[in-house]
Protein backbone atom coordinates (compact mmCIF):
# COMPACT_ATOMS: atom_id res chain seq x y z
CA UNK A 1 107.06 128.24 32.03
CA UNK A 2 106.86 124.43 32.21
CA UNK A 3 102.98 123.21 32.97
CA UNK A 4 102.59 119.97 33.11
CA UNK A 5 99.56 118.37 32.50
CA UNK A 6 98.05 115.21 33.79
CA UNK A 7 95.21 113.15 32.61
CA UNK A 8 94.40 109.43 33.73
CA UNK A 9 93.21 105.84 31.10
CA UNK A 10 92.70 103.05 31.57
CA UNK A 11 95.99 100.61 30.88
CA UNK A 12 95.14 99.59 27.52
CA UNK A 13 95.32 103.07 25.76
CA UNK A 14 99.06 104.11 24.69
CA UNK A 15 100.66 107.97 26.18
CA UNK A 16 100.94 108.54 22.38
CA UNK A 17 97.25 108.14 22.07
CA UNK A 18 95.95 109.55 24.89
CA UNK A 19 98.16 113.14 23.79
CA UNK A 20 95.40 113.61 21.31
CA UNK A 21 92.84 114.15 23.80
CA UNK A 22 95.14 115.92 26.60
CA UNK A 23 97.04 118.41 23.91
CA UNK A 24 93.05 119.51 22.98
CA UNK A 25 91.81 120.17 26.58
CA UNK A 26 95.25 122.34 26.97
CA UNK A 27 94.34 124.10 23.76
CA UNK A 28 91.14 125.00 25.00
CA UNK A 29 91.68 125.59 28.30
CA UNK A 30 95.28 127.02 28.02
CA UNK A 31 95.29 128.85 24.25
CA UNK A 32 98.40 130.94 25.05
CA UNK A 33 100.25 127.88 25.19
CA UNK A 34 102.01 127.82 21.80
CA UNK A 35 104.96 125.53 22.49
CA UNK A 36 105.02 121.53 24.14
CA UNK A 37 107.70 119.33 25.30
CA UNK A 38 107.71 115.66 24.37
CA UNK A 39 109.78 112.59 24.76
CA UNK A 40 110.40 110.73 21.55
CA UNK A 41 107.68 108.22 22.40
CA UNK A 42 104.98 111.31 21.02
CA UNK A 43 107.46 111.47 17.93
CA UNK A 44 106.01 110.82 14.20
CA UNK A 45 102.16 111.22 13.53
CA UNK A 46 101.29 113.30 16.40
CA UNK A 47 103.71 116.10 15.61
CA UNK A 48 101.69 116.82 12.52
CA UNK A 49 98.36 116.54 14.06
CA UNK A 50 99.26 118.90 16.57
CA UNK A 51 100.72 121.57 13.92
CA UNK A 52 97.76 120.99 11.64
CA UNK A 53 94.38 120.79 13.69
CA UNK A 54 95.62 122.71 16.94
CA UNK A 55 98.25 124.89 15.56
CA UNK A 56 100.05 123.92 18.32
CA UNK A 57 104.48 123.43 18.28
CA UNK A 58 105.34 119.93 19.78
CA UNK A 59 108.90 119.68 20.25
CA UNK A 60 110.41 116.31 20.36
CA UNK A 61 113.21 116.02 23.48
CA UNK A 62 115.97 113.00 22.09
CA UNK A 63 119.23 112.12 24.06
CA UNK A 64 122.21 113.00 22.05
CA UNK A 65 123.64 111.09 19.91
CA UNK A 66 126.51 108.21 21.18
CA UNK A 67 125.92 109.00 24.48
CA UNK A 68 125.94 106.16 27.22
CA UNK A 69 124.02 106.48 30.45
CA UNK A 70 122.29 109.00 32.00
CA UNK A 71 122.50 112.48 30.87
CA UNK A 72 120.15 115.14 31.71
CA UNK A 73 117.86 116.56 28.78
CA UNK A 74 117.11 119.97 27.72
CA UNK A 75 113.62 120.92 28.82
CA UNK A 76 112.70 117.70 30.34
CA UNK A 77 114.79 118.60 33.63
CA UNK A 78 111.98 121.61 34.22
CA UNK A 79 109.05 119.03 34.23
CA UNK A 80 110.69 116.63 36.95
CA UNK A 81 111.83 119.76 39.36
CA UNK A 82 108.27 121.54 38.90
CA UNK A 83 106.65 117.57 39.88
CA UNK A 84 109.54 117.09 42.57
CA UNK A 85 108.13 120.29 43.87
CA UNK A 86 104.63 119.63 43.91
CA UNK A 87 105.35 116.00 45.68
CA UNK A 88 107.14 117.79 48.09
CA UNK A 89 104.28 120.32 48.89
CA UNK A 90 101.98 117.38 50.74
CA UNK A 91 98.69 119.51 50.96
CA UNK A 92 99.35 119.82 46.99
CA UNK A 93 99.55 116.26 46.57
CA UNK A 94 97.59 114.57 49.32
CA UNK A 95 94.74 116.30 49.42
């Protein structure tokens, strides 16, 4: 199950940094979830930080290799259906 999770800064603070602080709140408020889908921008540092003070499996989602274009990637394809969904449902998002 794909649950994405959304948390607003201010422009200067990175998506890299700002994980930190929105991979803790899902720990706490979500500690079933074992498992998290990332784009390679949350790739290096974070990945052990998330193993090592929240136990927590962050998966890094890359393109493969020599490809050209677009190309749809594993996992990621879940996140933008489940958001397409919600955007379609306007009481969801308007309200």
């Amino acid at each position: 199950m794909a649950t994405p999770v959304c948390r607003r800064y201010g422009r200067a603070r990175r998506d890299r940094d700002a994980a930190r602080d929105v991979f803790w709140r899902l720990r706490l408020t979500q500690p079933q979830i074992t498992q998290v889908w990332a784009d390679r921008g949350y790739a290096g540092e974070l990945v052990d930080w998330a193993r090592d003070r929240l136990w927590l499996t962050l998966r890094i989602v890359s393109r493969p290799k020599g490809t050209k274009g677009f190309v749809v990637l594993p996992r990621r394809w879940k996140i933008e259906r489940t958001i397409g969904w919600c955007m379609n449902a306007r009481r969801n998002a308007r309200d």
